[in-house]
Protein backbone atom coordinates (compact mmCIF):
# COMPACT_ATOMS: atom_id res chain seq x y z
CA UNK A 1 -7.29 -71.34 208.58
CA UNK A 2 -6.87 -73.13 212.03
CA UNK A 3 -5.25 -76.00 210.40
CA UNK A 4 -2.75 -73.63 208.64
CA UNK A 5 -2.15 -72.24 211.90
CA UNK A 6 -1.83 -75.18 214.03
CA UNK A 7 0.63 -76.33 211.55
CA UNK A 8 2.37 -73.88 211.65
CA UNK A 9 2.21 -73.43 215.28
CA UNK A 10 3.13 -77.30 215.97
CA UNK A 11 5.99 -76.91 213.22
CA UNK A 12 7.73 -73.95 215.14
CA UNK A 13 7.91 -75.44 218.51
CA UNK A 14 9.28 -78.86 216.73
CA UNK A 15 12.31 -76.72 215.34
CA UNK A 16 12.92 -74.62 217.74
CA UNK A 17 13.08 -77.83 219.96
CA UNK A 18 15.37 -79.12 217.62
CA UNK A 19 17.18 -76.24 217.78
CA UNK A 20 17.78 -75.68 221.44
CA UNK A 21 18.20 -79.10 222.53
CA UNK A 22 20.68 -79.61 219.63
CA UNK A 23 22.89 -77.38 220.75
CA UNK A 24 23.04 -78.69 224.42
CA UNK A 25 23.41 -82.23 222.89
CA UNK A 26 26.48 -80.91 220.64
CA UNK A 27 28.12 -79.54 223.40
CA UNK A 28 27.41 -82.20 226.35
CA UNK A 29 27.55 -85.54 224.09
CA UNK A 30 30.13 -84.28 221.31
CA UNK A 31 32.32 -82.32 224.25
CA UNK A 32 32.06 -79.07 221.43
CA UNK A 33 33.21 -75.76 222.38
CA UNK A 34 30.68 -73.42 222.61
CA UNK A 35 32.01 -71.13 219.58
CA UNK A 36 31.49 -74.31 217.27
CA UNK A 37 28.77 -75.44 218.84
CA UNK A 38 27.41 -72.19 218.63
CA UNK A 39 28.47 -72.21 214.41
CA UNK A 40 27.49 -75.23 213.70
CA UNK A 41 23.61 -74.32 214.79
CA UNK A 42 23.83 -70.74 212.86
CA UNK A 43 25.30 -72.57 209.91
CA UNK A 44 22.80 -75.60 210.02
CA UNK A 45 19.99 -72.68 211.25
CA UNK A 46 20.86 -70.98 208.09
CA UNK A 47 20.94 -73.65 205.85
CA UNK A 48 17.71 -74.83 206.55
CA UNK A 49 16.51 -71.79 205.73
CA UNK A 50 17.77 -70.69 202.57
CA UNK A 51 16.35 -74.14 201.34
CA UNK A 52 12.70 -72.34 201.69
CA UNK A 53 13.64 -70.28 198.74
CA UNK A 54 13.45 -73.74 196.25
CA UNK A 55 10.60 -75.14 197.95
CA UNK A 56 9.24 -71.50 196.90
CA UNK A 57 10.02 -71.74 193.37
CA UNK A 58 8.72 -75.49 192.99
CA UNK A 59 5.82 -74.05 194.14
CA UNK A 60 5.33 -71.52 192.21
CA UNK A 61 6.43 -73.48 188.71
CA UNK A 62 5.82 -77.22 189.17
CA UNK A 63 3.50 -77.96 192.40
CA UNK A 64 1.37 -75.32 193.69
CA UNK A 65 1.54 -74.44 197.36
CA UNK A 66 -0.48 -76.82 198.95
CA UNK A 67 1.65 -79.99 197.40
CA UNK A 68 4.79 -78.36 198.59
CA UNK A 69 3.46 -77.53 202.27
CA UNK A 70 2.64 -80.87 202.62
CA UNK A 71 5.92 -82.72 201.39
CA UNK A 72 7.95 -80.55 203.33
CA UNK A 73 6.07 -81.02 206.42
CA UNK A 74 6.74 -85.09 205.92
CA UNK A 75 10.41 -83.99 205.19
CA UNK A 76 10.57 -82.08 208.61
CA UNK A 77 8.85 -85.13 210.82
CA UNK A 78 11.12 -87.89 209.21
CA UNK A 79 14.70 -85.82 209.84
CA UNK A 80 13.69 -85.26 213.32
CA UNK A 81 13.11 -89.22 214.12
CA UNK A 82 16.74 -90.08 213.59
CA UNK A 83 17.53 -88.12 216.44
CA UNK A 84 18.07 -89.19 220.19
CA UNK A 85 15.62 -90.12 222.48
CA UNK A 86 16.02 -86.42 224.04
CA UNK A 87 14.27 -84.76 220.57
CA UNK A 88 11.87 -87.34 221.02
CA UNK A 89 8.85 -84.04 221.89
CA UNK A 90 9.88 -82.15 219.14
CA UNK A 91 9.50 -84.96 216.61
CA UNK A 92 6.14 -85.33 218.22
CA UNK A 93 5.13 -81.58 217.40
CA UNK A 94 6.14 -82.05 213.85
CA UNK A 95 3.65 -85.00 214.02
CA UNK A 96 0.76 -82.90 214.83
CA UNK A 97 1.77 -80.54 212.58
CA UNK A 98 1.57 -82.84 209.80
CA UNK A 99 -1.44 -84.64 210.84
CA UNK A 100 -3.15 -80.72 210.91
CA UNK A 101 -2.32 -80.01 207.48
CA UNK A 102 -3.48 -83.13 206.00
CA UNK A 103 -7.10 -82.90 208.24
CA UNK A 104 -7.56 -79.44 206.63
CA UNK A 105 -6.50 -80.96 203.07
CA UNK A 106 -9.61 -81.06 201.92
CA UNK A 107 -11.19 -77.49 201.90
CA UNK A 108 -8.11 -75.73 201.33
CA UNK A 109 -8.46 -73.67 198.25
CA UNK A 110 -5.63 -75.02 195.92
CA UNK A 111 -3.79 -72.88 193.79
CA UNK A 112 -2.66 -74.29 190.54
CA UNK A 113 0.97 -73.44 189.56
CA UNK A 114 1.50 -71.30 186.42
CA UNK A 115 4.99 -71.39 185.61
CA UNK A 116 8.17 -69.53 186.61
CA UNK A 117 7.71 -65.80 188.00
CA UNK A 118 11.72 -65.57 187.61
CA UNK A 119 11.74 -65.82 183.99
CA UNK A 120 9.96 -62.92 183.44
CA UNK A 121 12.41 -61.40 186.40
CA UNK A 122 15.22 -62.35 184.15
CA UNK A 123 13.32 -61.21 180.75
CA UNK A 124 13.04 -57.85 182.29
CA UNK A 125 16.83 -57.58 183.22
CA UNK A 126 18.25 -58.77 180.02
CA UNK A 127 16.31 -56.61 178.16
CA UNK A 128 16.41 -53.54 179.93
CA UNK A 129 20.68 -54.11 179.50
CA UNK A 130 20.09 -54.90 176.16
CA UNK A 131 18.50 -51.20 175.13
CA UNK A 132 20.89 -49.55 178.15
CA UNK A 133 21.72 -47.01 175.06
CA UNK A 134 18.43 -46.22 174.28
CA UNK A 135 17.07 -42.34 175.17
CA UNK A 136 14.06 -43.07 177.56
CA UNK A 137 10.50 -41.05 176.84
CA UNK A 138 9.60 -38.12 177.86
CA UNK A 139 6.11 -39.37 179.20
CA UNK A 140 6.58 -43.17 179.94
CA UNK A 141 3.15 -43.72 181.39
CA UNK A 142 1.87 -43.60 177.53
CA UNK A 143 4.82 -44.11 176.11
CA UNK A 144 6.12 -47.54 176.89
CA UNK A 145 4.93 -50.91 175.59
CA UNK A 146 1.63 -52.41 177.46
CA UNK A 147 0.32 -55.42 178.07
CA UNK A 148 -0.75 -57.20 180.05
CA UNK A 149 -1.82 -61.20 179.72
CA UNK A 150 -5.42 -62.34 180.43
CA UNK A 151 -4.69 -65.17 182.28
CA UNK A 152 -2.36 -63.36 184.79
CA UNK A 153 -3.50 -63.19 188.43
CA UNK A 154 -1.19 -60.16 189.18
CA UNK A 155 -2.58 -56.97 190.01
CA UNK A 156 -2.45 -54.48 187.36
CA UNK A 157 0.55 -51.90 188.40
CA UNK A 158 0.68 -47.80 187.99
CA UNK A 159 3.89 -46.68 186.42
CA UNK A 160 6.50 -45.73 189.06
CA UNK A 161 9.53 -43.28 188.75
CA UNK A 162 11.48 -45.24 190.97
CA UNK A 163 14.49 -47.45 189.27
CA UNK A 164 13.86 -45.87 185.27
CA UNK A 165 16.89 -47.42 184.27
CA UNK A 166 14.67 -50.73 184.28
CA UNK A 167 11.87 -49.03 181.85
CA UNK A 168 13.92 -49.15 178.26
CA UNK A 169 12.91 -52.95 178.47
CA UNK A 170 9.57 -51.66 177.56
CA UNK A 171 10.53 -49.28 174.82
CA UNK A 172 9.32 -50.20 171.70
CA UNK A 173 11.22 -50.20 168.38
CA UNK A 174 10.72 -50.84 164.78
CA UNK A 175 12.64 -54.13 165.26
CA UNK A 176 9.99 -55.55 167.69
CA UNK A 177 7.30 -57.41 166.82
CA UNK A 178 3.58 -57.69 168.03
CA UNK A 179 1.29 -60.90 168.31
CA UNK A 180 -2.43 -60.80 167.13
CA UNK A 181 -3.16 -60.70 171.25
CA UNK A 182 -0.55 -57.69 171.44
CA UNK A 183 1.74 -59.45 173.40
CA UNK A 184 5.65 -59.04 172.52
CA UNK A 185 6.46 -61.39 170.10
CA UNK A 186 9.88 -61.83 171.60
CA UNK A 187 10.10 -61.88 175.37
CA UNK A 188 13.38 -61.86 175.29
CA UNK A 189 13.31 -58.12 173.47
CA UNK A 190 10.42 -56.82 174.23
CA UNK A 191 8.92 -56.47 177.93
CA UNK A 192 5.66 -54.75 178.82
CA UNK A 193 5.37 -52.14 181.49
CA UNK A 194 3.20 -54.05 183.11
CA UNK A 195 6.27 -56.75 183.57
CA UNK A 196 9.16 -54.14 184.43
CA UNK A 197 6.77 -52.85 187.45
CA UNK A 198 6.55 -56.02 189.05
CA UNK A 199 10.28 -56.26 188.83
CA UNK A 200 10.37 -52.85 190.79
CA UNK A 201 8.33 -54.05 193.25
CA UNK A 202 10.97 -56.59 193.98
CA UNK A 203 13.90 -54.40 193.49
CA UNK A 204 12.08 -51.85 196.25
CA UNK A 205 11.53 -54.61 198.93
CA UNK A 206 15.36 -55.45 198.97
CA UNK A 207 16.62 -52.74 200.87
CA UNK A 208 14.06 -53.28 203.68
CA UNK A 209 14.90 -56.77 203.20
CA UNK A 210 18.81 -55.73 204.60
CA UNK A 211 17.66 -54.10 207.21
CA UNK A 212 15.53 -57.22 208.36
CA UNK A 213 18.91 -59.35 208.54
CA UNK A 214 20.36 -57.38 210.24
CA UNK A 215 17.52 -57.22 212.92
CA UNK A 216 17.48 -60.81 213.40
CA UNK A 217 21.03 -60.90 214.56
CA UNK A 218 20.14 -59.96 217.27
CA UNK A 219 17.59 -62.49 217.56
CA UNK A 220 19.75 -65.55 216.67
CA UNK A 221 21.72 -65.05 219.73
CA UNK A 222 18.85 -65.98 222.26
CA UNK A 223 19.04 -69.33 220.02
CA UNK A 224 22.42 -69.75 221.73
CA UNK A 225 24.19 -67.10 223.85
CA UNK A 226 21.03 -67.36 225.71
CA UNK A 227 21.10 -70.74 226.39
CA UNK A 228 24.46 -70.94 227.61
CA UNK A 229 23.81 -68.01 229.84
CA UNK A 230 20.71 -70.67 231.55
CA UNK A 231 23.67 -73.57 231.70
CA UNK A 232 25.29 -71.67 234.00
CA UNK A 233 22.76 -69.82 235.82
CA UNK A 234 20.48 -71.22 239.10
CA UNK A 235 17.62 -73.30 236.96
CA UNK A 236 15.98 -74.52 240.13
CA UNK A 237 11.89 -73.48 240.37
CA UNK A 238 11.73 -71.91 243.92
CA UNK A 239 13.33 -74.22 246.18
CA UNK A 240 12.49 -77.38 244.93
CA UNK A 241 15.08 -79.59 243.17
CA UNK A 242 13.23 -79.58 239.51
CA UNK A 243 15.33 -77.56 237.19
CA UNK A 244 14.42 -75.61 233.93
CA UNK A 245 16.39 -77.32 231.21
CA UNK A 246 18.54 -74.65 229.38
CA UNK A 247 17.27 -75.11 226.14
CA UNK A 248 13.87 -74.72 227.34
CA UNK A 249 13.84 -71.29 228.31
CA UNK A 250 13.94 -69.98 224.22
CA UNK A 251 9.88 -70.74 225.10
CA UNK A 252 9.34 -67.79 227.33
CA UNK A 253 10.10 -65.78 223.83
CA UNK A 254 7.61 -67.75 222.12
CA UNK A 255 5.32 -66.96 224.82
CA UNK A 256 5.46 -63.69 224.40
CA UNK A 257 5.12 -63.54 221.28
CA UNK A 258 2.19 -65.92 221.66
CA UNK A 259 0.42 -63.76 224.12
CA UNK A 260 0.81 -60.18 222.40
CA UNK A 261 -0.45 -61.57 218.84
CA UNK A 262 -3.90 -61.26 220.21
CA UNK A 263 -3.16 -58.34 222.03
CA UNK A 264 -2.35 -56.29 219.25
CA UNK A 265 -4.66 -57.12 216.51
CA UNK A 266 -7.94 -57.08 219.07
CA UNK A 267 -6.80 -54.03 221.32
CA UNK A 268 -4.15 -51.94 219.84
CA UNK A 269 -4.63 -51.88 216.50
CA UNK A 270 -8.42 -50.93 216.67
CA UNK A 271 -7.56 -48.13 219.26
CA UNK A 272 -4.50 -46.58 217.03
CA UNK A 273 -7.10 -46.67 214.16
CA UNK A 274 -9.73 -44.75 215.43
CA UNK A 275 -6.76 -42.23 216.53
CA UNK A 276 -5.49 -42.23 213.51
CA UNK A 277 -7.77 -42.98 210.97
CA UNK A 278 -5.86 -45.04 209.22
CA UNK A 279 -6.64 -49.16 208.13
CA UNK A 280 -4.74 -51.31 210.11
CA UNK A 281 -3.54 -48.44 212.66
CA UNK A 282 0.31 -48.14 211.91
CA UNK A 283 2.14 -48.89 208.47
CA UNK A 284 3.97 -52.40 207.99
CA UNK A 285 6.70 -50.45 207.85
CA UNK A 286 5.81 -48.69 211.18
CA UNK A 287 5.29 -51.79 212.60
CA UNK A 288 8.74 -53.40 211.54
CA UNK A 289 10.54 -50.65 212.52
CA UNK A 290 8.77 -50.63 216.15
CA UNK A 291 10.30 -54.36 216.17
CA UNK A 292 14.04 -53.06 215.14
CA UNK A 293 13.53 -50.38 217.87
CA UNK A 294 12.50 -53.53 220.62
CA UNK A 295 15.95 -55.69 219.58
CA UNK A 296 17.95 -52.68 220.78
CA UNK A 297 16.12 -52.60 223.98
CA UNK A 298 16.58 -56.53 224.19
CA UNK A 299 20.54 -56.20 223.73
CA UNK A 300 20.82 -53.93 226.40
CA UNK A 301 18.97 -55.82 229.07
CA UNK A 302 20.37 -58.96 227.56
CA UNK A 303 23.83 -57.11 228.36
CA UNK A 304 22.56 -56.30 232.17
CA UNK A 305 21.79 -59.47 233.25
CA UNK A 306 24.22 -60.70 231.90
CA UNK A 307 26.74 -58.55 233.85
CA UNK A 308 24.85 -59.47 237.07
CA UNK A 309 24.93 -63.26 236.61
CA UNK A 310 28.93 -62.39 235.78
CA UNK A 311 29.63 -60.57 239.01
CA UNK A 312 26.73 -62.72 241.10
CA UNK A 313 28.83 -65.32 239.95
CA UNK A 314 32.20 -63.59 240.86
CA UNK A 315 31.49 -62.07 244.45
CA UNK A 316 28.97 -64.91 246.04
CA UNK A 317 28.77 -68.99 246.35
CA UNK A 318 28.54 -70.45 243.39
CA UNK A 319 26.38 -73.43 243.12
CA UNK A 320 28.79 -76.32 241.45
CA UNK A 321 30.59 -76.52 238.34
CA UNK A 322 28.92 -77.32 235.04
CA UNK A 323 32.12 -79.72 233.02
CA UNK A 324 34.45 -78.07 230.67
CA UNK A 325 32.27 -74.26 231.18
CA UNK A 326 32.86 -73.02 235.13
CA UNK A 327 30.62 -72.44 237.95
CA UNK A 328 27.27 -71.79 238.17
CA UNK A 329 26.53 -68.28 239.32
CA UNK A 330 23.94 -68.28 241.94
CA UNK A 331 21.68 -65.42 239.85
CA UNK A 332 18.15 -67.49 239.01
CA UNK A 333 18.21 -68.04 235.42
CA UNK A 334 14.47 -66.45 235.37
CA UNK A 335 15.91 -63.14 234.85
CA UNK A 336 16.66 -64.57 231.49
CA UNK A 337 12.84 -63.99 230.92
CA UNK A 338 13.18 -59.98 230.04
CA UNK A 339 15.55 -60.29 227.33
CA UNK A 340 13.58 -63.34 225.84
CA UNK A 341 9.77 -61.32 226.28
CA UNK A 342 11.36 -58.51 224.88
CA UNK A 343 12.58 -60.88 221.79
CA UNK A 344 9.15 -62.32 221.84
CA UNK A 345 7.47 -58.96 221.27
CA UNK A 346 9.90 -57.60 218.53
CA UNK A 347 8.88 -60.67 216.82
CA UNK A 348 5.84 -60.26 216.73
CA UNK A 349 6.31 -56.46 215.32
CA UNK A 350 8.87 -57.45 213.03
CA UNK A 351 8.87 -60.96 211.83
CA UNK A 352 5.25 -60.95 211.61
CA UNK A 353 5.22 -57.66 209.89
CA UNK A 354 8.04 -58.72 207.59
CA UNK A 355 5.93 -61.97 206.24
CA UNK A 356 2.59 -59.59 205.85
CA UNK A 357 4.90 -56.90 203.89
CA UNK A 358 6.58 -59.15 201.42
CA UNK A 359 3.11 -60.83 200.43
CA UNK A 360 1.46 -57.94 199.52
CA UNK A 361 4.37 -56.14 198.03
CA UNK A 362 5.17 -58.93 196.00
CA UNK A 363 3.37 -59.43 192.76
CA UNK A 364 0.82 -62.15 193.53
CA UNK A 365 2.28 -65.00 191.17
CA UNK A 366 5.27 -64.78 193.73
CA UNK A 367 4.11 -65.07 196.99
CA UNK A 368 5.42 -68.27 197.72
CA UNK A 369 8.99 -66.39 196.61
CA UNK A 370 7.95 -63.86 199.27
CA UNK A 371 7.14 -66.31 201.71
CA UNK A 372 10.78 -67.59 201.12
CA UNK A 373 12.34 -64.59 201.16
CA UNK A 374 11.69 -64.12 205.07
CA UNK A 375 13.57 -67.01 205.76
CA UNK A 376 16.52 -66.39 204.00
CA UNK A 377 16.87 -63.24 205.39
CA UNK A 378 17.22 -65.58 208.47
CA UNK A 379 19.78 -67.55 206.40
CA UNK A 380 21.72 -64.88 205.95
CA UNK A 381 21.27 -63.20 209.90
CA UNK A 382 22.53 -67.16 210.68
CA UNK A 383 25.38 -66.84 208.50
CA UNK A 384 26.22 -63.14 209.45
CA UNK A 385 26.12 -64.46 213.50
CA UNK A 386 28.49 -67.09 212.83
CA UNK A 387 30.86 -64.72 211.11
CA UNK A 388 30.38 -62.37 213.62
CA UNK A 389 30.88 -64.70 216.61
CA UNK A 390 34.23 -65.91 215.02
CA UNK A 391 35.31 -62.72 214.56
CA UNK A 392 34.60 -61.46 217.84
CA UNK A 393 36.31 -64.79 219.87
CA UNK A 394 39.79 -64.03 217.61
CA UNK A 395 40.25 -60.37 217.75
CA UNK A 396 39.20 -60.02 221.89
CA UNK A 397 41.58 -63.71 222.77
CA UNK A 398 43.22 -63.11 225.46
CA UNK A 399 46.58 -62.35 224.56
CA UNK A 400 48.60 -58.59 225.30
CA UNK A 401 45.91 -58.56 228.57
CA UNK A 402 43.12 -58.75 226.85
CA UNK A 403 39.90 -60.37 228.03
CA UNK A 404 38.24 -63.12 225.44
CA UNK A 405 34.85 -61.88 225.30
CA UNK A 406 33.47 -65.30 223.91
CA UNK A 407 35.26 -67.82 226.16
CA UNK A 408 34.34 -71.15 227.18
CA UNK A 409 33.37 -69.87 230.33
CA UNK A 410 31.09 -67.31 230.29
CA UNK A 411 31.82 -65.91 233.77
CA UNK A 412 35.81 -65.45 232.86
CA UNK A 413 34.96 -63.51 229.68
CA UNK A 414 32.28 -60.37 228.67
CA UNK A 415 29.18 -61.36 227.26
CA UNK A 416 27.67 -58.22 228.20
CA UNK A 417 30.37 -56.46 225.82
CA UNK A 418 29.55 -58.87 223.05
CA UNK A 419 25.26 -58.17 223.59
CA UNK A 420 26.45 -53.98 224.10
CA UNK A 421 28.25 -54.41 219.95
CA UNK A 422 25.28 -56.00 218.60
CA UNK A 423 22.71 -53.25 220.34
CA UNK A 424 25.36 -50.63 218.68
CA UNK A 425 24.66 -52.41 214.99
CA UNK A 426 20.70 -52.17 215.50
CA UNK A 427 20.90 -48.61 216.30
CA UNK A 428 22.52 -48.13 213.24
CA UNK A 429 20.44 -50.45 211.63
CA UNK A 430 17.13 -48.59 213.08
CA UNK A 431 18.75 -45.48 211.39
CA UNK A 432 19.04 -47.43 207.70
CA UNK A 433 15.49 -48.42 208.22
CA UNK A 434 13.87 -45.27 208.69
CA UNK A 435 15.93 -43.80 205.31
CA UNK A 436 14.30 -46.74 203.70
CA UNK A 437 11.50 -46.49 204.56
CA UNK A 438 11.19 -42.63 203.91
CA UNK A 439 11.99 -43.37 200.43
CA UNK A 440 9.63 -46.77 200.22
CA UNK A 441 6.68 -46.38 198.15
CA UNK A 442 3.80 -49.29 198.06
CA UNK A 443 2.83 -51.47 195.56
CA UNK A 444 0.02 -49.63 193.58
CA UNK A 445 0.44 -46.25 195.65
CA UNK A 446 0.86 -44.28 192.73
CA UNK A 447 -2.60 -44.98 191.27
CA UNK A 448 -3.91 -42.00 191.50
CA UNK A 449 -0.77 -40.29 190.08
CA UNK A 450 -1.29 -42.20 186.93
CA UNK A 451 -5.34 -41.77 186.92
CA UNK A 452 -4.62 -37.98 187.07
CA UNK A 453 -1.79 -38.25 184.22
CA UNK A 454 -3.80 -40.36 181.96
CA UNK A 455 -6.75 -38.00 182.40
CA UNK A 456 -4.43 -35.03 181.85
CA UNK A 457 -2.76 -36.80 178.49
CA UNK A 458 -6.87 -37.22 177.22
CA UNK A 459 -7.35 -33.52 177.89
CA UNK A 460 -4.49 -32.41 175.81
CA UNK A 461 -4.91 -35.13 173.22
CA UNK A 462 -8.47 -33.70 172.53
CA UNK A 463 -7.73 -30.33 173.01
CA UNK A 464 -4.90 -30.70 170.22
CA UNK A 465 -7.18 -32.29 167.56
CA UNK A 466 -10.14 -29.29 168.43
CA UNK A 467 -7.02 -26.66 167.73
CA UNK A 468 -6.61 -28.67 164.60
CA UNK A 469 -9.47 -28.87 163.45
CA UNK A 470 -9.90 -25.09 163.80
């Protein structure tokens, strides 16, 4: 476990170096705008991530996870070296990373890969299309086809009411044939309950899954809106003449994060569960939605400090010009911290709590797919910024007296406006979530439901053949 975590750790602070310094170097070497500079990071950003979802599936059919973990690290450190001389420390990190992995190599447990979980995915949805005409049973528990294999390392799963449209792949008809083992001799017409559960435990974790892209919109902006909010703040530490790089500052969130991990899992969750009584002291879902909560809280200090560097910059002596932005307000860019601590502990709610809910909710042959599925919801958050960004910059230009909210210079335009929309989405957002998650039911949480209902269909079974035999 430490190597998987110093891996991981090393990895992070390589991209996000990447990250950061790439989009000073865009817009200082390339002369970019800041909108494109800005795209161009969410785009790349997003890219990057939505590739974790084939790493996830070579994983799960061809390599195992181990294999893949360590290729992609290599991948990472050699795409970093091409860089300048200035991403120099963040091709270092990856180093480390990779050097951690491959010291650990030898007593991590490796899991073998055993095939594609998205076939059976797939068998479950053609299937279930293919008998859409078909009357479903009046007691499906006992009613539907089921199996299940001897060699799969999924869970067994309790019938669910949730998504029934999905159970006629199950139902079994004269034309469907049995193997000697009892499996379906067609997989292609015949699914087993068994199969069309694990397909509703995906199908559940998607609308949680919106609600987490949205959420990390409003992360993605201390990635860049952030940064150029440091470019044109006072970076100098006290009085000296050192100053805080701008794309350095994304560490305080990391910080934060860093330093309330601990925090929570050795003092707050043990005190919430003796309160509560519960295992773990709040629900994932609890514990995500605390996180959605903390992003609306970020936005709106983001927005006041941002209004104060604005009119700071506005109503006292600036402190230079930065080239092809505007002056430097005279504000210390260390009030930059809130927004990016507050950041720092919604991650740690959410993002953690997002990676932790998708692998158990998952069936177990797709973890790595859950693994992936984090980061694309970052993918998509990426995409959804840049979209959002563009949109913002055309319709508030400053034509018919209108201010540009997203100009080139931050101190002629409104930030603070931009920061106030996004807080606006999460609230809305927070309010999708907690539907969700009212609804949400866990993988396996009917279990006693279907004890009780098996139990009760062996009470009247025997009761029937004493009447009859009467």
């Amino acid at each position: 476990m430490p190597f998987v975590i110093g891996n991981e750790t090393f990895e992070k602070l390589g991209a996000i170096g990447t990250l950061s310094n790439l989009l000073i170097y865009l817009t200082t070497v390339f002369n970019m705008k800041s909108i494109t500079a800005a795209n161009i990071l969410n785009i790349f950003n997003g890219t990057t991530n939505l590739a974790t979802l084939i790493g996830a599936y070579l994983s799960d059919t061809y390599f195992g996870r181990c294999k893949t973990l360590g290729f992609a690290s290599l991948a990472s450190l050699l795409s970093n070296v091409s860089w300048a001389l200035g991403l120099a420390i963040p091709a270092i990190l990856m180093f480390i990373s990779c050097a951690l992995f491959f010291m650990g190599l030898k007593i991590f447990v490796k899991v073998k890969a055993n095939g594609s979980p998205i076939t059976s995915l797939a068998q479950v949805i053609v299937v279930s299309i293919k008998k859409r005409k078909l009357k479903l049973p009046e007691q499906p528990r006992i009613s539907l086809f089921a199996f299940t294999s001897s060699n799969s390392i999924n869970s067994r799963l309790p019938y669910t009411h949730q998504f029934r449209f999905l159970d006629k792949a199950a139902i079994l008809t004269p034309e469907d044939k049995i193997n000697e083992d009892g499996s379906a001799a067609n997989p292609w017409r015949l699914c087993s309950m068994q199969q069309v559960e694990e397909v509703k435990c995906v199908v559940r974790v998607l609308p949680i899954w919106v609600s987490a892209v949205i959420y990390h919109i409003a992360i993605v902006q201390q990635h860049t809106y952030s940064v150029f909010q440091a470019v044109q703040s006072d970076r100098r530490v006290g009085k000296s003449s050192f100053k805080i790089p701008a794309a350095s500052y994304y560490v305080f969130l990391m910080l934060s994060m860093t330093i309330w991990i601990p925090i929570y899992d050795r003092i707050v969750v043990p005190s919430v569960k003796k309160l509560r009584g519960k295992q773990g002291g709040i629900t994932l879902l609890q514990r995500v939605g605390f996180g959605i909560f903390l992003t609306i809280l970020c936005m709106l200090v983001s927005a006041l400090v941002e209004d104060r560097r604005r009119s700071i910059a506005h109503s006292k002596p600036t402190l230079g010009v930065v080239p092809r932005k505007g002056a430097v307000s005279s504000m210390s860019a260390l009030w930059l911290i809130p927004q990016l601590a507050i950041a720092g502990f919604a991650e740690a709610f959410t993002a953690i709590g997002q990676v932790e809910f998708y692998y158990k909710q998952f069936p177990e042959n797709m973890r790595s797919v859950a693994g992936a599925l984090f980061f694309c919801g970052m993918a998509v958050s990426s995409y959804l910024s840049s979209f959002l960004i563009s949109i913002v910059h055309t319709t508030t230009q400053g034509s018919h007296g209108r201010t540009n909210w997203l100009p080139e210079d931050l101190n002629q335009g409104r930030l603070d406006c931009f920061y106030y929309l996004i807080g606006a989405l999460e609230v809305v957002n927070l309010a999708y979530f907690l539907v969700c998650s009212k609804w949400y039911k866990y993988k396996g949480s009917d279990s006693a439901a279907v004890v009780n209902g098996m139990e009760l269909a062996s009470r009247n079974k025997h009761g029937n053949e004493k009447e009859s035999a009467v």
